[in-house]
PDB file of N, CA and C in Angstrom:
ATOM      1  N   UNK A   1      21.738 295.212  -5.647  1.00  0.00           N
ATOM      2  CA  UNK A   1      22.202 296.574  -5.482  1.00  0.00           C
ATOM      3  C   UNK A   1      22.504 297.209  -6.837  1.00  0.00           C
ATOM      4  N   UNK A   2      23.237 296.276  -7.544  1.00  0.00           N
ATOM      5  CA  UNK A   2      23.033 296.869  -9.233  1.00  0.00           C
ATOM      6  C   UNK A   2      22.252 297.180  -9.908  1.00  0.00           C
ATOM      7  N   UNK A   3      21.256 297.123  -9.702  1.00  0.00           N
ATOM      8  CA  UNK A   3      19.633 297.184  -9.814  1.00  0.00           C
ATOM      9  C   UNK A   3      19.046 298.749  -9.723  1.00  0.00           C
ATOM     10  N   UNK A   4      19.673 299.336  -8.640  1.00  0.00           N
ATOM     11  CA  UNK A   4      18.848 300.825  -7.897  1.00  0.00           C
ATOM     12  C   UNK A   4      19.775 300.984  -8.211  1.00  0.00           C
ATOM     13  N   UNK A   5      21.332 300.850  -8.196  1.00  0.00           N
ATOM     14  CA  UNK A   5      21.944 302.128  -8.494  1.00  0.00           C
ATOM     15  C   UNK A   5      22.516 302.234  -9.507  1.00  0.00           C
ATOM     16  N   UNK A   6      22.167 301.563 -10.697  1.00  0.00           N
ATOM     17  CA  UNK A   6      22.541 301.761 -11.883  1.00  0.00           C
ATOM     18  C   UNK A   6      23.959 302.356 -12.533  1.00  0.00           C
ATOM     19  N   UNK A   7      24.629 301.388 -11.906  1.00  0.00           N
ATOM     20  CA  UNK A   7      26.046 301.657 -11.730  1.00  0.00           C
ATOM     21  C   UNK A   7      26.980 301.557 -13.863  1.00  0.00           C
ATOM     22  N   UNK A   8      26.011 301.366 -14.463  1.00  0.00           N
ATOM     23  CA  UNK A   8      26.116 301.890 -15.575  1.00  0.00           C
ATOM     24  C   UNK A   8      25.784 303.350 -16.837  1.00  0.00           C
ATOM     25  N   UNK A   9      24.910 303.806 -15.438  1.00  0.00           N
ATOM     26  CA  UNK A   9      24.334 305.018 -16.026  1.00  0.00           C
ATOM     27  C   UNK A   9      25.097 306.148 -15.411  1.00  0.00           C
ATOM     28  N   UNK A  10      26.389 306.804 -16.059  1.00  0.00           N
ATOM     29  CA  UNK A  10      27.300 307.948 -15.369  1.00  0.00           C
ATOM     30  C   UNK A  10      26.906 309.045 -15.832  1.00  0.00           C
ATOM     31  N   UNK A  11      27.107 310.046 -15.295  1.00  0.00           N
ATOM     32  CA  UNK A  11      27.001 311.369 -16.012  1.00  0.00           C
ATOM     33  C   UNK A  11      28.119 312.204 -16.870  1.00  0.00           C
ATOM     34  N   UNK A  12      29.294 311.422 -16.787  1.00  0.00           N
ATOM     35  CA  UNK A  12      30.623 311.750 -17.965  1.00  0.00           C
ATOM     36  C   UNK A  12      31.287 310.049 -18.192  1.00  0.00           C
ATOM     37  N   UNK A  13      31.986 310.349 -18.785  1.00  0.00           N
ATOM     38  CA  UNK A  13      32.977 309.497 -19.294  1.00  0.00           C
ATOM     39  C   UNK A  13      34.434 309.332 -19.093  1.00  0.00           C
ATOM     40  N   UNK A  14      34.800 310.513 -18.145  1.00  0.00           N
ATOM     41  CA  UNK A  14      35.847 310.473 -17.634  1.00  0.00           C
ATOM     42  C   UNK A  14      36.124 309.261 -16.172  1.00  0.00           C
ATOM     43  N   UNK A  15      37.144 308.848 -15.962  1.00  0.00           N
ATOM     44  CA  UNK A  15      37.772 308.325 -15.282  1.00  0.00           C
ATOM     45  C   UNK A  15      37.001 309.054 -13.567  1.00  0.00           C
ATOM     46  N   UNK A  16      37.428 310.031 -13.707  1.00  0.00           N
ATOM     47  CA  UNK A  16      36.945 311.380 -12.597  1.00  0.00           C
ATOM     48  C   UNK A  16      35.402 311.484 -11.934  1.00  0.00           C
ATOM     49  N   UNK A  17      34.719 311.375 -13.125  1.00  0.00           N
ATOM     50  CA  UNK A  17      33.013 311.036 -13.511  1.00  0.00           C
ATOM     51  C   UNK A  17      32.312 310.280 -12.875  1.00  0.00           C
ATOM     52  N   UNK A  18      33.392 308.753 -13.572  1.00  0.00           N
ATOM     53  CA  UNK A  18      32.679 307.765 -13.269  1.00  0.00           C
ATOM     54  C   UNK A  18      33.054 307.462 -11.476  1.00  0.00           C
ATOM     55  N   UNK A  19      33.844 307.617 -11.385  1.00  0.00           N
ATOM     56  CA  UNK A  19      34.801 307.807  -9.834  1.00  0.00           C
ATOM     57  C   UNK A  19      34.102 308.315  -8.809  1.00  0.00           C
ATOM     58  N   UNK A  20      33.464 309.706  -9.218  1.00  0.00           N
ATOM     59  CA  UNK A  20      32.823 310.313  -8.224  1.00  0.00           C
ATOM     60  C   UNK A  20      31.249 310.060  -8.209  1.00  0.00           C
ATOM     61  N   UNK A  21      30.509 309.400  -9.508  1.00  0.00           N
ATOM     62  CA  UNK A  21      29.103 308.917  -9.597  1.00  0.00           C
ATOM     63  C   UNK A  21      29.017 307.570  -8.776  1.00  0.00           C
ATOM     64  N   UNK A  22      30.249 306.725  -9.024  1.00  0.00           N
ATOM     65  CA  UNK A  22      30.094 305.727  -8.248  1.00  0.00           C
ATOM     66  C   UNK A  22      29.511 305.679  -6.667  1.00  0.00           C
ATOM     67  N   UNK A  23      30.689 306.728  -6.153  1.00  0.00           N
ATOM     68  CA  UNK A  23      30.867 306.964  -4.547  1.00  0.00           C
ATOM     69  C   UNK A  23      29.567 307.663  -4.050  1.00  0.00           C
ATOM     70  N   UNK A  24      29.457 308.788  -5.385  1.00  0.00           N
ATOM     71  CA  UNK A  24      27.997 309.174  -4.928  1.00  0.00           C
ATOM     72  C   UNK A  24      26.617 308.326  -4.205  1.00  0.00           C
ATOM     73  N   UNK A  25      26.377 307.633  -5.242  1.00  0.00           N
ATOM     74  CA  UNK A  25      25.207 306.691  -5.584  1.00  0.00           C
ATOM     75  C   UNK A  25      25.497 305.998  -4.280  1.00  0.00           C
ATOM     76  N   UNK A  26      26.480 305.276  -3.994  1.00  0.00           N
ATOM     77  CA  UNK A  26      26.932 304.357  -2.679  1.00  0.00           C
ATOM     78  C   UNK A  26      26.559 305.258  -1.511  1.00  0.00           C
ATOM     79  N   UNK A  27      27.088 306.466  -1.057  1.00  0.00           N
ATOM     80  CA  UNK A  27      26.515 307.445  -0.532  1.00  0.00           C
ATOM     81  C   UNK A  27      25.458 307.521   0.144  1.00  0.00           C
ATOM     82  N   UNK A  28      24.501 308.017  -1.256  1.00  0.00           N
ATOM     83  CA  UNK A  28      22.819 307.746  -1.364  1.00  0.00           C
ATOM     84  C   UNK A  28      22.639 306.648  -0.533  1.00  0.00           C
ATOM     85  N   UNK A  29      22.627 305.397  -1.462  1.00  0.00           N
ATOM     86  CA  UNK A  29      21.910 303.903  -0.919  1.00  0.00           C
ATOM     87  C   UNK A  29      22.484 304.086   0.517  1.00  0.00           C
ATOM     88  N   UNK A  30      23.694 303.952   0.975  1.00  0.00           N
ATOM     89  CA  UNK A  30      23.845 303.688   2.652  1.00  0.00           C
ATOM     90  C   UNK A  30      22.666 304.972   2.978  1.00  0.00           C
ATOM     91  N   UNK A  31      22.917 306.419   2.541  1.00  0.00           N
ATOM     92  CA  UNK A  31      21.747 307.130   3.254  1.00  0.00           C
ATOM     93  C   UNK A  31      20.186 306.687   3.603  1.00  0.00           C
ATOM     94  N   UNK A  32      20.025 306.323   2.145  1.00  0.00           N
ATOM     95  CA  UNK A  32      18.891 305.998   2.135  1.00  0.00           C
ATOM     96  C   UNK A  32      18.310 304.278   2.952  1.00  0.00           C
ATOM     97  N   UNK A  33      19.533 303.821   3.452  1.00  0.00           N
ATOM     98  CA  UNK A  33      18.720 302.675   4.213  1.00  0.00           C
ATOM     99  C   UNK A  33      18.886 303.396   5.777  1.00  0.00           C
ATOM    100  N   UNK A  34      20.184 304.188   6.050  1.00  0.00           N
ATOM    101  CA  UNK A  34      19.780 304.664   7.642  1.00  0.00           C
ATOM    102  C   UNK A  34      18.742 305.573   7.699  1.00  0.00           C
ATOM    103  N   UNK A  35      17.950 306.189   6.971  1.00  0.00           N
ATOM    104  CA  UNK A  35      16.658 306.812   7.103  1.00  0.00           C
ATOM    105  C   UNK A  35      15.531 305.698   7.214  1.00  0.00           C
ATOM    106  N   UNK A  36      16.112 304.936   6.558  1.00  0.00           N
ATOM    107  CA  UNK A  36      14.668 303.630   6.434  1.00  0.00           C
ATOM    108  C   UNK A  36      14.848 302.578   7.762  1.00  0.00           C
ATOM    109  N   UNK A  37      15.779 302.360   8.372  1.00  0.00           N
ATOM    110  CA  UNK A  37      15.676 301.608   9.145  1.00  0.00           C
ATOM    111  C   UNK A  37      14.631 301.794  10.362  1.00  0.00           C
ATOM    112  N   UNK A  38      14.677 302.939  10.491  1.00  0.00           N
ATOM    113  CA  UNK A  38      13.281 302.482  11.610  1.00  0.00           C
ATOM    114  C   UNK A  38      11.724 302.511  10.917  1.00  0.00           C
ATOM    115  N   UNK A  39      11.796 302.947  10.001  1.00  0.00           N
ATOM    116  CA  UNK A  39      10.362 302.885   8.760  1.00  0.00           C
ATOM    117  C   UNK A  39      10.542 301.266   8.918  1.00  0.00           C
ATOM    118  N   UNK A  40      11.428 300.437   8.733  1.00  0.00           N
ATOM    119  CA  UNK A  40      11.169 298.714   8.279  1.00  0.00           C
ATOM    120  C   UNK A  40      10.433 298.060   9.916  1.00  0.00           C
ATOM    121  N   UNK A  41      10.935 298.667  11.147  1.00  0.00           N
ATOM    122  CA  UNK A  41      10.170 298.141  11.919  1.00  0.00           C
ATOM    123  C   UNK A  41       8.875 298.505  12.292  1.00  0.00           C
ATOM    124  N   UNK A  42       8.285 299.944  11.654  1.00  0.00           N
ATOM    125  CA  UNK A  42       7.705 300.171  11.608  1.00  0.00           C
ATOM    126  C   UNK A  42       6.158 299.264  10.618  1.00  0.00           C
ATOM    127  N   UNK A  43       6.910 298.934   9.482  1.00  0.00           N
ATOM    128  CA  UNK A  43       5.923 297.728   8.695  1.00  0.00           C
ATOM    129  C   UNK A  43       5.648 296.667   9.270  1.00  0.00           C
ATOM    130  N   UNK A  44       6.968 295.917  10.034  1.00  0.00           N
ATOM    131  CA  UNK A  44       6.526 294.824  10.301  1.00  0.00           C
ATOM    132  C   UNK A  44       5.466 294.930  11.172  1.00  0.00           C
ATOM    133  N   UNK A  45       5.474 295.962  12.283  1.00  0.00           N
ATOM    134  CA  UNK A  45       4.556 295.761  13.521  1.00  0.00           C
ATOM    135  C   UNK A  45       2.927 296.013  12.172  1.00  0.00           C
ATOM    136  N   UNK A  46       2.828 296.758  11.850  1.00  0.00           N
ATOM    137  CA  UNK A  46       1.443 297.284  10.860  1.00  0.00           C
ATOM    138  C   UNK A  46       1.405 295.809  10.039  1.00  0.00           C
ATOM    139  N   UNK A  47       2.112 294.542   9.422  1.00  0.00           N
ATOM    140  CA  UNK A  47       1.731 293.767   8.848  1.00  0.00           C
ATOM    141  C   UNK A  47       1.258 292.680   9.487  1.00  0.00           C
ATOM    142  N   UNK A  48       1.702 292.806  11.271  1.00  0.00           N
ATOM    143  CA  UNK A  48       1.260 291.468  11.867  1.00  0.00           C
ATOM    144  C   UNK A  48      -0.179 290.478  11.708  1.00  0.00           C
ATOM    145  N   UNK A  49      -0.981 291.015  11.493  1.00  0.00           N
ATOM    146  CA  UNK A  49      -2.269 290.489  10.775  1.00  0.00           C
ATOM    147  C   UNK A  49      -2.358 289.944   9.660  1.00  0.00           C
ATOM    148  N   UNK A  50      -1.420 290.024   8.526  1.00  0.00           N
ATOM    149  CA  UNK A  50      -1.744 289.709   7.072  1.00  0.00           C
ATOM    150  C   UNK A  50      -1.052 288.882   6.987  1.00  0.00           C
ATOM    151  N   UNK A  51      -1.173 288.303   5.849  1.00  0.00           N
ATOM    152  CA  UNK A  51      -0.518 286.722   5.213  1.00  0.00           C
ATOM    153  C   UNK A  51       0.698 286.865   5.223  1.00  0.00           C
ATOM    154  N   UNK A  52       1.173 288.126   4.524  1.00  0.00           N
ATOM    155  CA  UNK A  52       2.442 288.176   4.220  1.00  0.00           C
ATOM    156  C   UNK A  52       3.039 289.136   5.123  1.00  0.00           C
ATOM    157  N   UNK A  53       4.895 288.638   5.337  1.00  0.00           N
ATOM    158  CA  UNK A  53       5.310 289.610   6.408  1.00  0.00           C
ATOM    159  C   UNK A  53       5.456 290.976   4.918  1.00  0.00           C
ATOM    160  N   UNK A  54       5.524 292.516   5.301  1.00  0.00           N
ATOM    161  CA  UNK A  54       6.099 293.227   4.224  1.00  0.00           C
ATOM    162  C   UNK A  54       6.941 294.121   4.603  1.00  0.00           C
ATOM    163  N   UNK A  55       7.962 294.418   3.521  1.00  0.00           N
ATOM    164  CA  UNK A  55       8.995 295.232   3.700  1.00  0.00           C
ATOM    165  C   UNK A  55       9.108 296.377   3.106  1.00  0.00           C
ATOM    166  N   UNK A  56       9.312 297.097   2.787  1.00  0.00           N
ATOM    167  CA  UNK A  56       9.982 298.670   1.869  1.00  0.00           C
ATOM    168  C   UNK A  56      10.447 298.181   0.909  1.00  0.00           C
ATOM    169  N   UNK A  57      10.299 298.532  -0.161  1.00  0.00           N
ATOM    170  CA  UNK A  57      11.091 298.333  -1.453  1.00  0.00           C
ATOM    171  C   UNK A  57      11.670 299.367  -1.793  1.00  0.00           C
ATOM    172  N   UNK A  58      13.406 298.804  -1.785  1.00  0.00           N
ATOM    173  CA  UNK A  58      14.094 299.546  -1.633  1.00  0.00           C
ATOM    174  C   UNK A  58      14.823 299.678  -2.634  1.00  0.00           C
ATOM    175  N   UNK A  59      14.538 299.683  -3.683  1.00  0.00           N
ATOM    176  CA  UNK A  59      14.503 300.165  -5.230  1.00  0.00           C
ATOM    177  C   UNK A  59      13.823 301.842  -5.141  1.00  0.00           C
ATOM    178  N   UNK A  60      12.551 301.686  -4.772  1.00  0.00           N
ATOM    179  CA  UNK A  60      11.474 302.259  -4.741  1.00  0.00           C
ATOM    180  C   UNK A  60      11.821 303.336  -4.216  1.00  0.00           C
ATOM    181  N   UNK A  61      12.630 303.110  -3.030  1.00  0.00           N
ATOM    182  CA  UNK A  61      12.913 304.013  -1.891  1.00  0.00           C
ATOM    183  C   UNK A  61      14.120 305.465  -2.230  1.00  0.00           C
ATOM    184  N   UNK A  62      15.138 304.173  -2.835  1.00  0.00           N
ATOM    185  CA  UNK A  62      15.933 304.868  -3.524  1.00  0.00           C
ATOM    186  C   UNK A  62      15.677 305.849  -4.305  1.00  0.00           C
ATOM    187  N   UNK A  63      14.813 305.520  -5.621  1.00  0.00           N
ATOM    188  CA  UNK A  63      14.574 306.634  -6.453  1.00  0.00           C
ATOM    189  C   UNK A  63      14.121 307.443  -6.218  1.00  0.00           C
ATOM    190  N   UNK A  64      13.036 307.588  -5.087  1.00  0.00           N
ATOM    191  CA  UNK A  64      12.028 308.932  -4.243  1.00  0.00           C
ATOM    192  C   UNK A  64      13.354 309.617  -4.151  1.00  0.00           C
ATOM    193  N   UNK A  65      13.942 309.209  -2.662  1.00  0.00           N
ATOM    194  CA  UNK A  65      15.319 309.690  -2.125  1.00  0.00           C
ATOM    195  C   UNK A  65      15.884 310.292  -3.327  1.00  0.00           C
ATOM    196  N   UNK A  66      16.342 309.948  -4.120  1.00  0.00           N
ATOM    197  CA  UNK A  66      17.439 310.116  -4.575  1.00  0.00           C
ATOM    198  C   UNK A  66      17.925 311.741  -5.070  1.00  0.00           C
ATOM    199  N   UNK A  67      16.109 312.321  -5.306  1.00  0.00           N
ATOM    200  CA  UNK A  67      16.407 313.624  -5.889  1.00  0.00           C
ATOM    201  C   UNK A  67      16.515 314.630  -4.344  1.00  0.00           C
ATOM    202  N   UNK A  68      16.365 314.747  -3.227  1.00  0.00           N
ATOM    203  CA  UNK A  68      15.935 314.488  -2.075  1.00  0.00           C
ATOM    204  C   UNK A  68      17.459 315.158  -1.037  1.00  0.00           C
ATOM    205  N   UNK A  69      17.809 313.843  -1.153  1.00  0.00           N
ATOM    206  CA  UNK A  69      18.944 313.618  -0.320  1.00  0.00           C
ATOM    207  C   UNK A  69      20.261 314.866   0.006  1.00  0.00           C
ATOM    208  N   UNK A  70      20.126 315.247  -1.130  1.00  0.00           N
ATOM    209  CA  UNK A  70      21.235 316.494  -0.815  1.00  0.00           C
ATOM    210  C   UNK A  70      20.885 317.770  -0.216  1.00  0.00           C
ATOM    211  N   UNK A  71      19.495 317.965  -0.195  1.00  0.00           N
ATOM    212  CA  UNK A  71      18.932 319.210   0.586  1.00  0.00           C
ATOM    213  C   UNK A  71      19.169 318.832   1.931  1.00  0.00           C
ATOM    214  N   UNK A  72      19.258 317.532   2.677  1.00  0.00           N
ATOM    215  CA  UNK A  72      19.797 317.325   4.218  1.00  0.00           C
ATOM    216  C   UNK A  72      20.920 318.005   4.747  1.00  0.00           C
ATOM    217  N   UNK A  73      21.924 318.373   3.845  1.00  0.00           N
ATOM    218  CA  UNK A  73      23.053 319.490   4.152  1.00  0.00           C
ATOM    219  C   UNK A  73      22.997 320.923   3.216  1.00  0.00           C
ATOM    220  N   UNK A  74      22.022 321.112   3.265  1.00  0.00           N
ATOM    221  CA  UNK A  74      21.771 322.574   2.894  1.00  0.00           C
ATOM    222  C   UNK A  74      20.889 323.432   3.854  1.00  0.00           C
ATOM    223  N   UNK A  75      20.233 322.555   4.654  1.00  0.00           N
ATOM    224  CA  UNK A  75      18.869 323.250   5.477  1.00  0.00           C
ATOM    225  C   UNK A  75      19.019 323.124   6.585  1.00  0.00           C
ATOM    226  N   UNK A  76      18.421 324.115   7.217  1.00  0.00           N
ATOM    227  CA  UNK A  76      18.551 324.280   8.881  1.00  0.00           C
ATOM    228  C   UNK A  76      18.170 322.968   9.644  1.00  0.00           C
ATOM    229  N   UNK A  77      18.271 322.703  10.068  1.00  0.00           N
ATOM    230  CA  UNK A  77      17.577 321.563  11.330  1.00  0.00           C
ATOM    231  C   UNK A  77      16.510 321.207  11.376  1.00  0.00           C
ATOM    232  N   UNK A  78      15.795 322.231  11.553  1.00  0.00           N
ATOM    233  CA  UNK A  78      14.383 321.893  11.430  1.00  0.00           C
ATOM    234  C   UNK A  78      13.503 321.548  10.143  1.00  0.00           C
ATOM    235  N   UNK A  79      14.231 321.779   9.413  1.00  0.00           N
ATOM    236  CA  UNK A  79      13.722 321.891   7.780  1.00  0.00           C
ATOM    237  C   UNK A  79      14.463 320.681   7.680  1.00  0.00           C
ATOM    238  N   UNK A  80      15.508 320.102   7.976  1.00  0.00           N
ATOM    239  CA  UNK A  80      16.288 318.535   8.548  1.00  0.00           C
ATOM    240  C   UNK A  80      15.200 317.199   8.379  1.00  0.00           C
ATOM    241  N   UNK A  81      14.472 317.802   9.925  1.00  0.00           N
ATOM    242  CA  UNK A  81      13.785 316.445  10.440  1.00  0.00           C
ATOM    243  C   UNK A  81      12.378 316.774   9.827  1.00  0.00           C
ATOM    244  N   UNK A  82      12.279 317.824   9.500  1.00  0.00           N
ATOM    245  CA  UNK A  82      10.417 317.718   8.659  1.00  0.00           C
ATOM    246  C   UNK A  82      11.067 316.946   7.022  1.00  0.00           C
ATOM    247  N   UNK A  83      12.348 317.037   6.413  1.00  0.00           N
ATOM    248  CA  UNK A  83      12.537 316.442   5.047  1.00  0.00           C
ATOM    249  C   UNK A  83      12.599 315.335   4.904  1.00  0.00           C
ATOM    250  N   UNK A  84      13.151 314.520   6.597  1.00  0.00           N
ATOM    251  CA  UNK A  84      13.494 313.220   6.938  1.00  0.00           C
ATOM    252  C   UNK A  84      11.908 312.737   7.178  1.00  0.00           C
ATOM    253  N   UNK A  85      11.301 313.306   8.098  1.00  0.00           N
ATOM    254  CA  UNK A  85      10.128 312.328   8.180  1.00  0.00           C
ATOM    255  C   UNK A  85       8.737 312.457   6.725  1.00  0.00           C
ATOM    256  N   UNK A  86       9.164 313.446   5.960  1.00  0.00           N
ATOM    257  CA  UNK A  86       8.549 313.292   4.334  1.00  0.00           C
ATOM    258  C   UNK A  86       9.207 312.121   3.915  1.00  0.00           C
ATOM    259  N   UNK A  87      10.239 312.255   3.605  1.00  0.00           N
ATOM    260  CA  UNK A  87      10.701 310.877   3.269  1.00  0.00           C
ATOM    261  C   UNK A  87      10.322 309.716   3.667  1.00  0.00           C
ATOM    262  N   UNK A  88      10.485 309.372   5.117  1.00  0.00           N
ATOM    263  CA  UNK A  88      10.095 308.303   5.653  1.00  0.00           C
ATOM    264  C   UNK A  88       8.785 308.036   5.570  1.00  0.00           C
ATOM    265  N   UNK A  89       7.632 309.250   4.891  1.00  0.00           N
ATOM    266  CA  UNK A  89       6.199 308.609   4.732  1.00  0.00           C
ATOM    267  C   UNK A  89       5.935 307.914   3.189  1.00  0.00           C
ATOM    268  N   UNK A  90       7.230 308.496   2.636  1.00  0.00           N
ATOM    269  CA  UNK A  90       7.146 308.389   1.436  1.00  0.00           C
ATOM    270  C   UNK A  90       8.075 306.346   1.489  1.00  0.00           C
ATOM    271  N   UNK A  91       8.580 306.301   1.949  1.00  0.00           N
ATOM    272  CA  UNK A  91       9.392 305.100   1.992  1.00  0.00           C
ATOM    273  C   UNK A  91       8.100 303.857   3.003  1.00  0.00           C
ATOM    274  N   UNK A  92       7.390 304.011   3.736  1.00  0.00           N
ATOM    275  CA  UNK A  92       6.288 303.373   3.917  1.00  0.00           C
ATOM    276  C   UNK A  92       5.266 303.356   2.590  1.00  0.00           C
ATOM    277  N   UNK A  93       5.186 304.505   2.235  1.00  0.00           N
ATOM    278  CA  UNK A  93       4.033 303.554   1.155  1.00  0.00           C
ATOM    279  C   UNK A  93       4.454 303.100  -0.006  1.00  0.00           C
ATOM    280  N   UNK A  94       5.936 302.720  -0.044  1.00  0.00           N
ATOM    281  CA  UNK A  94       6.384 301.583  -0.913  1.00  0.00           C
ATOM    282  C   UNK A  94       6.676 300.368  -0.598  1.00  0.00           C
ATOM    283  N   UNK A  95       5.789 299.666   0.412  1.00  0.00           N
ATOM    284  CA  UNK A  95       5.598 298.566   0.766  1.00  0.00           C
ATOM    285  C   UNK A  95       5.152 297.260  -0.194  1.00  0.00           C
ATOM    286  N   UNK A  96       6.077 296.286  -0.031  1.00  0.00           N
ATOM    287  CA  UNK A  96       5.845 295.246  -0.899  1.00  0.00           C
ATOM    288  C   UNK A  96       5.707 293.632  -0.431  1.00  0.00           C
ATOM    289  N   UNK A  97       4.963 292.896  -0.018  1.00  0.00           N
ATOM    290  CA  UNK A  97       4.919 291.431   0.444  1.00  0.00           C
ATOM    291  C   UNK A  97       6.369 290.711   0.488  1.00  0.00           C
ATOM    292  N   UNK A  98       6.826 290.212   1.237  1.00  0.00           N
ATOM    293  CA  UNK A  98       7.966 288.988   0.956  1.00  0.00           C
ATOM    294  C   UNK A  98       7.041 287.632   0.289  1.00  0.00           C
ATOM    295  N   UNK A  99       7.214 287.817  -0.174  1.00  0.00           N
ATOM    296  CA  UNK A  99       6.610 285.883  -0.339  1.00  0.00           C
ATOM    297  C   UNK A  99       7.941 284.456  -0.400  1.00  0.00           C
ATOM    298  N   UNK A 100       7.251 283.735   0.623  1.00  0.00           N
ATOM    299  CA  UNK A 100       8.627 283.297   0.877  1.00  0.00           C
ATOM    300  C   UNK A 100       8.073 281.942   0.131  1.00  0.00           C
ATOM    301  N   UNK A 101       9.799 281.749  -0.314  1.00  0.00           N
ATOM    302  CA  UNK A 101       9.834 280.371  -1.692  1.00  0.00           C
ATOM    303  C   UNK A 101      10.246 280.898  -3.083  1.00  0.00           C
ATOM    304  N   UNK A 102      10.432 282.454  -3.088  1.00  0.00           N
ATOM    305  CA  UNK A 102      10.036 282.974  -4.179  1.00  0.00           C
ATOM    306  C   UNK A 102      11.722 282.807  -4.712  1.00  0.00           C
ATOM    307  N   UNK A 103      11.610 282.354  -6.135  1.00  0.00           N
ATOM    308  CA  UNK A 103      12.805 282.832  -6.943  1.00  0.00           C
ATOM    309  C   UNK A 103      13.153 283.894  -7.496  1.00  0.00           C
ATOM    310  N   UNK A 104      14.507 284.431  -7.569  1.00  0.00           N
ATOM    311  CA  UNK A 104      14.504 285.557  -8.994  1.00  0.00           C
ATOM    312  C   UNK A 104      15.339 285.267  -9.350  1.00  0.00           C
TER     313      UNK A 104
END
């Protein structure tokens, strides 16, 4: 999770800054996996044929999202679920293999 949200990169230096970039970013990521959760069952059923099971990379996902996410409470409803399912096409084609055994 330290990884995507780059919990070293703030936009001030204040106490206040870092306080509210934190909560932000946390924010985001929970947003950005309840938009993705039905995109992930969506891969698995599309990978059943291939070697590998694959998932969303959710690094990947994040950063699309990230510039994204705040127009969901600015726009009407309908402009809502057409931003949500852009997203969600955009969070499928960051699909990446599990390979299982694998270290990091």
């Amino acid at each position: 999770m330290k990884e995507c949200l780059e919990p070293g990169n703030f936009s001030g230096q204040s106490f206040l800054s870092v306080y509210q970039d934190f909560h932000a970013k946390v924010f985001a990521k929970n947003l950005t996996v309840i938009i993705d959760s039905p995109d992930q069952e969506a891969v698995k059923h599309e990978c059943e044929g291939k070697k590998y099971a694959y998932q969303i990379n959710m690094t990947q996902a994040f950063s699309k999202s990230k510039d994204t996410l705040f127009l969901l409470f600015k726009s009407s409803r309908e402009i809502e679920v057409q931003l949500i399912q852009e997203i969600q096409a955009l969070f499928r084609a960051v699909t990446e293999p599990v390979r299982p055994g694998r270290k990091f």
